[in-house]
Protein backbone atom coordinates (compact mmCIF):
# COMPACT_ATOMS: atom_id res chain seq x y z
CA UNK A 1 5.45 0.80 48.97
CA UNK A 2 6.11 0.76 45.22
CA UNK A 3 3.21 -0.98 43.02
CA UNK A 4 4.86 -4.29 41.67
CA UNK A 5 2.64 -5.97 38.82
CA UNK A 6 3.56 -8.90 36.53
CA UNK A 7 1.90 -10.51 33.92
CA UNK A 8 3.17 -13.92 32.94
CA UNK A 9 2.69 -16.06 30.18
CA UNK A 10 1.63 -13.55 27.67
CA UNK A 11 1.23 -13.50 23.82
CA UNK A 12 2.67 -9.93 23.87
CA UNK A 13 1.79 -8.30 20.31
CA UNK A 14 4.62 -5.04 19.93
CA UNK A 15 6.50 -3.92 17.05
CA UNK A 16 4.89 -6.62 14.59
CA UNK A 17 5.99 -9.23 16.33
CA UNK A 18 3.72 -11.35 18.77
CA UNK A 19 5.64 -13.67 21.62
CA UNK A 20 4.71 -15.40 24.80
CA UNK A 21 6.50 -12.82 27.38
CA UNK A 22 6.34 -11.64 31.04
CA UNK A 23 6.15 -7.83 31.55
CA UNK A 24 6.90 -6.64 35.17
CA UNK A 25 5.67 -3.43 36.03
CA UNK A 26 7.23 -1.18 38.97
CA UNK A 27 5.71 1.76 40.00
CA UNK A 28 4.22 3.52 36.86
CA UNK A 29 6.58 1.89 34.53
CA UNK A 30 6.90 -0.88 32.66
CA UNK A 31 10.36 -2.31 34.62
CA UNK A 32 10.74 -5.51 32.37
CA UNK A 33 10.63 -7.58 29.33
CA UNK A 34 11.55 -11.19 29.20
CA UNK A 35 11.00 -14.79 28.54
CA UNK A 36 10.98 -15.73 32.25
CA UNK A 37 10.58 -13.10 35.17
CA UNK A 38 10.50 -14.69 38.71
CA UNK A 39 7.58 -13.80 40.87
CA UNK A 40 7.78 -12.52 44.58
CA UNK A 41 5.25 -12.22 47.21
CA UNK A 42 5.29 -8.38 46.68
CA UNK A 43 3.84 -8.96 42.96
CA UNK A 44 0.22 -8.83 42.09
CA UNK A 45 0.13 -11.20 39.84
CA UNK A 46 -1.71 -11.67 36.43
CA UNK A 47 -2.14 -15.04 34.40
CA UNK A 48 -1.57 -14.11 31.33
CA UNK A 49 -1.65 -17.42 29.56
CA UNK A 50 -4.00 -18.10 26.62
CA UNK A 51 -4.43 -14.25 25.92
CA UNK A 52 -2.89 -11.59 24.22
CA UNK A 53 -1.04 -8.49 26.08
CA UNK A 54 -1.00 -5.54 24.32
CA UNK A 55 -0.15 -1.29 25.07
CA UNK A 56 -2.95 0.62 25.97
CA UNK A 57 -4.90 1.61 23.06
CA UNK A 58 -4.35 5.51 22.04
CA UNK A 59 -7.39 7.58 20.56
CA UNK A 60 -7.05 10.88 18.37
CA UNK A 61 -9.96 11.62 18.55
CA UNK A 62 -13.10 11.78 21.08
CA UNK A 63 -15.26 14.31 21.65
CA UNK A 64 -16.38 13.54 25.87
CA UNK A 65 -18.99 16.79 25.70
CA UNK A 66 -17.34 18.82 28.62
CA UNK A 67 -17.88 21.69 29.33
CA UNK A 68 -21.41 22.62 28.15
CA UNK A 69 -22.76 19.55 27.24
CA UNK A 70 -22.24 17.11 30.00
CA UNK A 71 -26.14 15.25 29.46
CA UNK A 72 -24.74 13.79 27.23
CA UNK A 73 -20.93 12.85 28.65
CA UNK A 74 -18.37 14.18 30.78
CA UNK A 75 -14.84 13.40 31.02
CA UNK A 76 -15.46 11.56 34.15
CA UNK A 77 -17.95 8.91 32.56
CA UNK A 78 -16.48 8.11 29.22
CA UNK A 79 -13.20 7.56 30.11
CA UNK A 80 -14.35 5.30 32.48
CA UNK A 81 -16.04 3.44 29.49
CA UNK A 82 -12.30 3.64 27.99
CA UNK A 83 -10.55 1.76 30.98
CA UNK A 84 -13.33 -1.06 30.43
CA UNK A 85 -12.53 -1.07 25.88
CA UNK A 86 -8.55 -0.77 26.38
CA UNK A 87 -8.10 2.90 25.58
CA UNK A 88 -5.86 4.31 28.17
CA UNK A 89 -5.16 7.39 26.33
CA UNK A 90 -7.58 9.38 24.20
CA UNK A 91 -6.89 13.46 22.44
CA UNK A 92 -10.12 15.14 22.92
CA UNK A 93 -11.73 17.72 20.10
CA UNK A 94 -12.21 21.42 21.05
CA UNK A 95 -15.98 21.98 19.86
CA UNK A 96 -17.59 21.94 23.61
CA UNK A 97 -19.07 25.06 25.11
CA UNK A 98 -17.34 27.00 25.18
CA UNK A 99 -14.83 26.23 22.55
CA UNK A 100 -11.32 25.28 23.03
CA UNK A 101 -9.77 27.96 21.13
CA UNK A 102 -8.16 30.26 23.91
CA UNK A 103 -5.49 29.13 26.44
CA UNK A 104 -7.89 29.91 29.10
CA UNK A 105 -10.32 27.05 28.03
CA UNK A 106 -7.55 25.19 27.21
CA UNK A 107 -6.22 25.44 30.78
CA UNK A 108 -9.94 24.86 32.18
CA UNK A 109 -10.07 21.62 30.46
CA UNK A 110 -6.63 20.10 31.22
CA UNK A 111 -8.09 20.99 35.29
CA UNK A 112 -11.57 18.90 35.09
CA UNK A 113 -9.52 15.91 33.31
CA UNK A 114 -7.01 16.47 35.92
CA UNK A 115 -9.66 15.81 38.80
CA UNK A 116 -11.90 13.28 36.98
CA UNK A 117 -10.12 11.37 33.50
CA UNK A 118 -9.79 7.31 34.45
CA UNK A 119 -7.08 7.45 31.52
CA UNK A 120 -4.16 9.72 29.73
CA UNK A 121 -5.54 12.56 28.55
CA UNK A 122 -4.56 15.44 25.73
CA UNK A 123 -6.59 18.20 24.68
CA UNK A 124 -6.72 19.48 20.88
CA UNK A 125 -6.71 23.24 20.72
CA UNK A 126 -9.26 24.37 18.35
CA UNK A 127 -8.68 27.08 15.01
CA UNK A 128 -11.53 29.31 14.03
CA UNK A 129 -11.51 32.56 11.13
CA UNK A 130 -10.14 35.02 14.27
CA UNK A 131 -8.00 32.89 16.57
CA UNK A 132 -4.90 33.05 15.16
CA UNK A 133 -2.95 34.68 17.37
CA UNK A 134 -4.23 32.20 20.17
CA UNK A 135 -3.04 29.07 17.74
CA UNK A 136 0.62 31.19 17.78
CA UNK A 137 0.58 30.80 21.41
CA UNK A 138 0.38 27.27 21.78
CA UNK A 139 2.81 25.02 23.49
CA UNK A 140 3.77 22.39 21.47
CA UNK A 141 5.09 19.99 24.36
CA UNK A 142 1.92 19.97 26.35
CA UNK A 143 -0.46 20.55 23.12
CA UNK A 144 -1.17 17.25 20.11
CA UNK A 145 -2.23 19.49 17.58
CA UNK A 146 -4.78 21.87 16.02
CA UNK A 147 -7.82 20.81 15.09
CA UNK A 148 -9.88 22.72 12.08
CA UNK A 149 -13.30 21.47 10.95
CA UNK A 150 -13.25 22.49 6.97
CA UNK A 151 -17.08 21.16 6.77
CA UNK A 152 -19.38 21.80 9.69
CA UNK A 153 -19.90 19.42 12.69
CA UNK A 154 -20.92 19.81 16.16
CA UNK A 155 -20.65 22.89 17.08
CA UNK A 156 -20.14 26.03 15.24
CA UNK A 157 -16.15 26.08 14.12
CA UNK A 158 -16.38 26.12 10.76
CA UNK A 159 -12.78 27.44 9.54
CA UNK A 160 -14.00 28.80 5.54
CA UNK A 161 -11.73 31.66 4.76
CA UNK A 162 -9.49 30.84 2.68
CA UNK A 163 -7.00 33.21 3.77
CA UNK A 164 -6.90 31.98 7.33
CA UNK A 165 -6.03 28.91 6.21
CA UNK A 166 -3.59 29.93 4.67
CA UNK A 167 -2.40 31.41 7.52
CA UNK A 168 -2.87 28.58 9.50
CA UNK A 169 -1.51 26.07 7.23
CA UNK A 170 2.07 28.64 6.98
CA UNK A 171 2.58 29.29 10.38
CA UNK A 172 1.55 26.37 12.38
CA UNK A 173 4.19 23.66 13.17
CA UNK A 174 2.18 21.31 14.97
CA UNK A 175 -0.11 18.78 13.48
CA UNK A 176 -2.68 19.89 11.92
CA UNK A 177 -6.21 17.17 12.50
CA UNK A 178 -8.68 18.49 9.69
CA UNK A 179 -12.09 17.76 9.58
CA UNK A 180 -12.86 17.24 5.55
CA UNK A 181 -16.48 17.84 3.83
CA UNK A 182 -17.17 20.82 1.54
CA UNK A 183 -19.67 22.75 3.18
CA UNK A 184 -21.02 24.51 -0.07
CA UNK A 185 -21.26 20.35 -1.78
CA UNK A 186 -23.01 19.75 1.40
CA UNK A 187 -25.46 22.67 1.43
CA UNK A 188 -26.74 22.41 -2.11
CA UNK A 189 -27.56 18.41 -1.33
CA UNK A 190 -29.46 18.97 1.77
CA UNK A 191 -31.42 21.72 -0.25
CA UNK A 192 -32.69 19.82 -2.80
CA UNK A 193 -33.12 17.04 -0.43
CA UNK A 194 -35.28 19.16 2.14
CA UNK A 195 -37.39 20.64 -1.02
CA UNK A 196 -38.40 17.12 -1.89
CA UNK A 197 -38.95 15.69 1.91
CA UNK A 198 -38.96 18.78 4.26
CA UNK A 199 -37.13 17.69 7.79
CA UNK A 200 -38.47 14.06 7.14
CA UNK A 201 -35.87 13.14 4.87
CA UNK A 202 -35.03 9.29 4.74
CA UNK A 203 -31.36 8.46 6.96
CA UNK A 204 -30.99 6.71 3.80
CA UNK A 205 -29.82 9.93 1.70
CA UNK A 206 -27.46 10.78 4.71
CA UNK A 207 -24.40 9.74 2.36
CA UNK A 208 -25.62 11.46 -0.58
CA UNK A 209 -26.18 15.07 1.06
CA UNK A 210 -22.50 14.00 2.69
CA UNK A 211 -21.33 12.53 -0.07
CA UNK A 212 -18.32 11.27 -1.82
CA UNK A 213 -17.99 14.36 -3.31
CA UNK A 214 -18.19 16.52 -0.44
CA UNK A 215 -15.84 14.52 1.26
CA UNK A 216 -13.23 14.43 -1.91
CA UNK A 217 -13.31 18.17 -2.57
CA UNK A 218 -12.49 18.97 0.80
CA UNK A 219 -9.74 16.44 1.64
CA UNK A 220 -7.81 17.38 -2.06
CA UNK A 221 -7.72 21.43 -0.85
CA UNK A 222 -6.60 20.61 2.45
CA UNK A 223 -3.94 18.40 1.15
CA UNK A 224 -2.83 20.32 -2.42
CA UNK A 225 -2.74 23.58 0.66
CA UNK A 226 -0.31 21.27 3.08
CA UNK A 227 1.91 20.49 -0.18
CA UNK A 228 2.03 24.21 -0.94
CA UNK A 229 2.90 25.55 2.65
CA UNK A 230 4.76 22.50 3.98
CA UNK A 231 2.06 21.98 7.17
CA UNK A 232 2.31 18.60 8.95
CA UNK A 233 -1.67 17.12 7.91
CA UNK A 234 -3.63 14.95 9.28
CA UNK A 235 -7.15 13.86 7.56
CA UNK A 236 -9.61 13.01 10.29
CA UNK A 237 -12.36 9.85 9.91
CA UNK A 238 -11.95 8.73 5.94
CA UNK A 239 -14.99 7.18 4.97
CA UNK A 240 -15.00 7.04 0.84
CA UNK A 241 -12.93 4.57 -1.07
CA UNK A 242 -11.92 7.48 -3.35
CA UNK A 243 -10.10 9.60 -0.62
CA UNK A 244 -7.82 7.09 0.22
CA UNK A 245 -6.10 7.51 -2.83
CA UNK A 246 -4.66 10.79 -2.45
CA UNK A 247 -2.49 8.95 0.12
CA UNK A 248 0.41 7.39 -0.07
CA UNK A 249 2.78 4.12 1.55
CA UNK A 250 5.70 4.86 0.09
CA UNK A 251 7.45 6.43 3.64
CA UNK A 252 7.47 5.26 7.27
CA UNK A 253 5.14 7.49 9.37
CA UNK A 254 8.03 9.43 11.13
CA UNK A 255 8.29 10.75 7.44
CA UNK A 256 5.32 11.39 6.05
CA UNK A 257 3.84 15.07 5.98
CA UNK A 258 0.41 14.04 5.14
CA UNK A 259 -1.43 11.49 7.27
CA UNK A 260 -4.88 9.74 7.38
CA UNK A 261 -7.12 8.13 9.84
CA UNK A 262 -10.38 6.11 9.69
CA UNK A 263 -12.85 4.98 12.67
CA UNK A 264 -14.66 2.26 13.79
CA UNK A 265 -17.88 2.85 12.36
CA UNK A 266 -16.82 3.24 8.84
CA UNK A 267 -15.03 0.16 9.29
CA UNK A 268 -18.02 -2.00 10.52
CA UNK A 269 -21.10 -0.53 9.58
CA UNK A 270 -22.44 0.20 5.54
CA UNK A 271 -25.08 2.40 4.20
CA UNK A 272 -27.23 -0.99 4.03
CA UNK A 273 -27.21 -0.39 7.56
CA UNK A 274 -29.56 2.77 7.65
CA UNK A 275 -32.62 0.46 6.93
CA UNK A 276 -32.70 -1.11 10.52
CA UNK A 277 -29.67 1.40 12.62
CA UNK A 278 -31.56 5.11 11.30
CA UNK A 279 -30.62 7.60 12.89
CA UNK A 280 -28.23 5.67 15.33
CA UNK A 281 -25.83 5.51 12.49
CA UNK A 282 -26.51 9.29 11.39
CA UNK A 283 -21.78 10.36 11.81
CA UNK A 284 -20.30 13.12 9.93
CA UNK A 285 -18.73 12.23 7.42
CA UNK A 286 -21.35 9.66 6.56
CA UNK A 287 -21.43 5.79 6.98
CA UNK A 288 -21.21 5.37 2.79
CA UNK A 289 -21.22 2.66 0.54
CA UNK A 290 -19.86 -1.00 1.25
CA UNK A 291 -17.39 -0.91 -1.74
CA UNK A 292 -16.51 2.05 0.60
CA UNK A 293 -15.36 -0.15 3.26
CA UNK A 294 -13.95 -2.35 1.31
CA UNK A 295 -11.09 0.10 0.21
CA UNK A 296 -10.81 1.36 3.27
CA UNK A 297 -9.91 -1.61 4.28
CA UNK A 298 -7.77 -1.72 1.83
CA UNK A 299 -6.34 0.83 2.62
CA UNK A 300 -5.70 0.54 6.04
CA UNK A 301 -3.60 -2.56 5.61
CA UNK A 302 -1.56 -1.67 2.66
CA UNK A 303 -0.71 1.36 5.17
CA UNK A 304 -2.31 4.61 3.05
CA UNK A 305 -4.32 5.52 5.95
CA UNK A 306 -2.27 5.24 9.26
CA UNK A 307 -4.51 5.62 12.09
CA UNK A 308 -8.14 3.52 13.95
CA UNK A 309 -9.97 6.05 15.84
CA UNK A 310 -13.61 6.05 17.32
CA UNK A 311 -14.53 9.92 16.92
CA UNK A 312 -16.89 8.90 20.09
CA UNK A 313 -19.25 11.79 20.00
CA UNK A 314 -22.18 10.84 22.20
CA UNK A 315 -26.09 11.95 22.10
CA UNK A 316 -28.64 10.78 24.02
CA UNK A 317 -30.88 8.76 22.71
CA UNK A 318 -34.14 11.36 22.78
CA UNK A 319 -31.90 13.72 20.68
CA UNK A 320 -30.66 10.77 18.21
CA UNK A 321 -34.42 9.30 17.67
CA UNK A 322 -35.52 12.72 15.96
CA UNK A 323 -36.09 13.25 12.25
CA UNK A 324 -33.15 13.73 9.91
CA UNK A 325 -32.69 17.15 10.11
CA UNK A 326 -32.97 17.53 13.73
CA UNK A 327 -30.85 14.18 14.64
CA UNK A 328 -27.49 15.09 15.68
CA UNK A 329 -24.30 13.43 13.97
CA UNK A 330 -21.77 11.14 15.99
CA UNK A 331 -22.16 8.37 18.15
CA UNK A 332 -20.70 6.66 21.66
CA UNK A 333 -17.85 3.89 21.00
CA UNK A 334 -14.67 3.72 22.81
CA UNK A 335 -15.90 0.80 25.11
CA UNK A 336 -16.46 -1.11 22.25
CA UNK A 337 -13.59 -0.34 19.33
CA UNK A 338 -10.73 -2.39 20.23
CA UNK A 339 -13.64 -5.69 20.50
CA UNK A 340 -14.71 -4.29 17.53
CA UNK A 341 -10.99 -4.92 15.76
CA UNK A 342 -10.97 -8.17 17.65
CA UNK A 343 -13.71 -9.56 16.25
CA UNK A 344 -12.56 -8.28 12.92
CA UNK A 345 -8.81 -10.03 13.30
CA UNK A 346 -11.32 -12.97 13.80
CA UNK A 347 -13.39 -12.52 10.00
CA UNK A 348 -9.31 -12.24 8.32
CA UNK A 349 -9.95 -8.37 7.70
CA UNK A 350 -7.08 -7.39 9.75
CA UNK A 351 -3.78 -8.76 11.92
CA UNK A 352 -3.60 -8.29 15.86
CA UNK A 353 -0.07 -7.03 15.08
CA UNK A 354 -1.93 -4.34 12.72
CA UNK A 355 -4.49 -3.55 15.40
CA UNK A 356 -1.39 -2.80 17.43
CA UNK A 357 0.29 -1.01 14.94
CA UNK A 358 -2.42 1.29 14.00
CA UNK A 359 -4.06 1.52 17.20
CA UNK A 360 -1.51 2.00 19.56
CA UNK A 361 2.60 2.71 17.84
CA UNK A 362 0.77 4.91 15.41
CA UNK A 363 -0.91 7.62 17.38
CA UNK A 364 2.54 8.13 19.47
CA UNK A 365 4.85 8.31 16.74
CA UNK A 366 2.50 10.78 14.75
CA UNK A 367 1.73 13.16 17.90
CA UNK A 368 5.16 12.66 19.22
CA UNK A 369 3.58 11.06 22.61
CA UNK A 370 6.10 10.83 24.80
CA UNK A 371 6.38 7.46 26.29
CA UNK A 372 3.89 5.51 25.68
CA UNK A 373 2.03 3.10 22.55
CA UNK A 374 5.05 0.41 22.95
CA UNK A 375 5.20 -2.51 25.50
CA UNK A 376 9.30 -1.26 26.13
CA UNK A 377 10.76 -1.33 29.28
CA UNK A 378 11.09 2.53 30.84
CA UNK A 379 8.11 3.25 29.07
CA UNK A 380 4.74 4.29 30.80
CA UNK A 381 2.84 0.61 32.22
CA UNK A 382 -0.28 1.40 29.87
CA UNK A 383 -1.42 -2.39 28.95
CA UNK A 384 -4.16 -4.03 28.10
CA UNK A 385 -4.72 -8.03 28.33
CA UNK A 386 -7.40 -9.43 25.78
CA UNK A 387 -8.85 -13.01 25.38
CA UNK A 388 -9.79 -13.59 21.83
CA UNK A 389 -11.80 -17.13 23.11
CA UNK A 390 -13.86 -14.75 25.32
CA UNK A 391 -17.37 -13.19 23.47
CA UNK A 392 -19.71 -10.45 24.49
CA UNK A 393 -22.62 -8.98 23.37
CA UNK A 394 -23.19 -5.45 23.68
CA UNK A 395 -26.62 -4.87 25.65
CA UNK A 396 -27.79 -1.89 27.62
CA UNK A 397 -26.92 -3.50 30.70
CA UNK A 398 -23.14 -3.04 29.96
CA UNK A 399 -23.09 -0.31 28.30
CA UNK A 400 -20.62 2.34 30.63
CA UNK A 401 -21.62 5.51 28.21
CA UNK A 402 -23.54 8.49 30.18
CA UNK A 403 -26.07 8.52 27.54
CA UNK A 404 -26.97 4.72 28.35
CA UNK A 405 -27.00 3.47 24.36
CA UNK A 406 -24.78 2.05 21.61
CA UNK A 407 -25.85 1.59 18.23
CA UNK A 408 -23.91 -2.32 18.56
CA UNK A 409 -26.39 -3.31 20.92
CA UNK A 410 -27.41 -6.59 19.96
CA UNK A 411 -24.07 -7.53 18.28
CA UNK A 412 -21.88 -10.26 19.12
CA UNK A 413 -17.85 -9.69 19.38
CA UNK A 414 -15.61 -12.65 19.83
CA UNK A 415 -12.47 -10.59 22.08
CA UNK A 416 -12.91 -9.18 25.45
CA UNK A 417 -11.15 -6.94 27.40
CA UNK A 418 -10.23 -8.62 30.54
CA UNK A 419 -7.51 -6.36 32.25
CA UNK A 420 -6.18 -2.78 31.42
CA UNK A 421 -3.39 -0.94 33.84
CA UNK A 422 -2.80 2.78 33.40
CA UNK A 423 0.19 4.04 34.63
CA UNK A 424 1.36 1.22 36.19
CA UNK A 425 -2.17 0.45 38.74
CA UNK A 426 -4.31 -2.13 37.37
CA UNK A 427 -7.75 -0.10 36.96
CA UNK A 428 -10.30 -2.82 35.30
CA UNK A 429 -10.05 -6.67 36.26
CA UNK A 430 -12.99 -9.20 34.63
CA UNK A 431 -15.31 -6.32 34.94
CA UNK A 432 -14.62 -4.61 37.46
CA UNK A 433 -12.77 -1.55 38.34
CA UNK A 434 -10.18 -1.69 40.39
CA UNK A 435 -7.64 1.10 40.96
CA UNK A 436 -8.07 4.68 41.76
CA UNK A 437 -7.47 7.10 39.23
CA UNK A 438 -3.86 7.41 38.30
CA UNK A 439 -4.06 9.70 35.12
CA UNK A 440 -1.76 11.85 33.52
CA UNK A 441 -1.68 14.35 31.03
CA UNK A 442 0.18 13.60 27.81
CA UNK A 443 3.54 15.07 27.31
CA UNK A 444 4.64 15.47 23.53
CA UNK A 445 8.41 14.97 21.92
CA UNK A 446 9.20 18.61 20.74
């Protein structure tokens, strides 16, 4: 028997506009779109009055840990937290263990998610100095886009040869996500930082041995080398005021060649947060300066940058609590981003219809997601249902993350999640989940 779902009474927010609607949804899809849909006995049905309906959430960027470093995460257990923060689709990073830089990893990858992902799933592939003839290889309908890190991160990828970027950058018609901080900037910082403190250097400097500069240096190369060679860009996790200004507004997204993208925590949390957050905070790029983000706010709104992403890159909380030098970057938040965003449309920073925009349209149109980011009927039943009169605080005892922590504990959202279907099968209800696993893999316009 097919699954029959409707949702009446709805503030559906879609295409910048938000009106009270009922969506039916028959099998995976969403069948219709209308004032007034009549309910039968078949239906499960969802009051939808009072709260806002909106597509499933899409993330570019998570890093869930597997394989190789599944005490921290696994695919399984953070996309499970997604289902419960309205993510039902998420492109994971290739620096796990072993890398995602051959098609036989790749393939390895897209088989766990298969077996165990609670939502949508895509897989970056990863470049390196030598893989180049791998990245030639890669199937643009069933891959989102290469990722390079151009400044260290997790894991060892660092792409610095100027000529294989070059390459890269030439050859390569899919997207290409860039990680942006000059490593050499970044290495003559943390030296004269470590000569003054050794490996007990305050969290505090974290945003001048990642600075503005690193950050700037990196992200003008990457794009003046997409100008030169014509290569589709797309500048990961923005965190300076400064960067946002090699950007532009001045074409719809479909056009542009060079895109941007900023996440959560350099939208919530300054570096007047070190004092009391440490190490918690410690991301690469860094959390910088609240002038910072201000214009990135800014320039999210006035539609430079394009994209809200987490970058969810959990540790536990043993590794995080170490000194400086030892404390891994990145932290757990895709339970918690679209709350996040709510509570911000609260404080005037931001529109739902924005959130929407950037959140959800944005990520399909600029990885050609087939399907899906739209409330449209024949598209994929991804939907989330939110009540903005609803608050939560963020304690361990709700936290869904393998690695048990958040560093929002204590904090207060006004906007809860209250429903999300993927696919069609309602999968998280009040709390609860719901559904079995209905996942699919992402499928790409090309």
């Amino acid at each position: 028997m097919i699954n029959r779902v409707l949702i009446q009474g709805a503030k559906v927010v879609n295409e910048g506009e938000t009106v009270q609607l009922d969506v039916l949804v028959e099998g995976e899809r969403i069948a219709k779109v209308a004032p007034k849909i009549s309910a039968s006995k078949d239906m499960i049905i969802i009051d939808g009055r009072g709260k806002y309906l909106l597509p499933g959430c899409i993330d570019d960027q998570v890093h869930f840990r597997e394989p190789g470093l599944t005490h921290k995460a696994t695919i399984g257990t953070e996309s499970k937290a997604c289902v419960a923060g309205g993510i039902t689709s998420y492109l994971e990073m290739p620096n796990t263990n072993p890398q995602t830089t051959n098609a036989d990893a790749y393939a390895k990858k897209l088989e766990v998610a298969a077996k165990t992902s609670w939502v949508n799933y895509g897989f970056m592939f990863g470049g390196t100095n030598d893989n180049l003839d791998q990245i030639k290889a890669v199937d643009p309908k069933t891959t989102p886009a290469l990722k390079l890190f151009l400044g260290s991160s997790t894991g060892n990828m660092l792409v610095d040869n100027p000529n294989t970027l070059k390459e890269i950058f030439s050859n390569i018609k899919l997207p290409i996500a860039v990680h942006c901080e000059d490593e050499n900037t970044i290495r003559t910082n943390l030296k004269e930082y470590t000569n003054k403190y050794g490996d007990e250097i305050p969290i505090a400097y974290h945003p001048k041995i990642r600075s503005e500069e690193a950050c700037y240096l990196s992200s003008s190369k990457a794009i003046a080398l997409a100008k030169e060679t014509g290569a589709r860009l797309h500048v990961f996790h923005l965190s300076t005021a400064k960067e946002t200004e090699l950007f532009s507004n001045e074409l719809p997204l479909h056009k542009k060649q060079i895109t941007s993208e900023v996440c959560i925590h350099h939208l919530w949390f300054s570096d007047e947060d070190y004092e009391n957050k440490g190490t918690h905070i410690k991301w690469n790029p860094a959390v910088k300066t609240a002038k910072d983000r201000e214009g990135l706010w800014e320039a999210l709104n006035d539609d430079r940058i394009d994209i809200i992403a987490t970058d969810h890159a959990p540790h536990t909380i043993e590794e995080k609590n170490q000194h400086y030098t030892k404390a891994p970057s990145g932290g757990p938040m895709v339970q918690h981003a679209l709350p996040v965003l709510l509570e911000c449309v609260q404080q005037g920073k931001i529109t739902l219809e924005k959130v929407v925009e950037k959140m959800c349209h944005n990520p399909a149109i600029l990885f050609d997601i087939k399907d899906r980011g739209y409330i449209r009927s024949g598209y994929f039943a991804d939907l989330v249902l939110v009540d903005t009169q609803q608050s939560q605080t963020v304690t361990k005892d709700n936290i869904l993350y393998k690695c048990g922590w958040s560093p929002l504990e204590g904090t207060t959202l006004r906007g809860v999640v209250t429903h999300t279907i993927v696919n069609g099968t309602l999968m998280y209800e009040k709390g609860n989940f719901t559904g079995v696993i209905n996942a699919k893999a992402l499928r790409y316009l090309r």
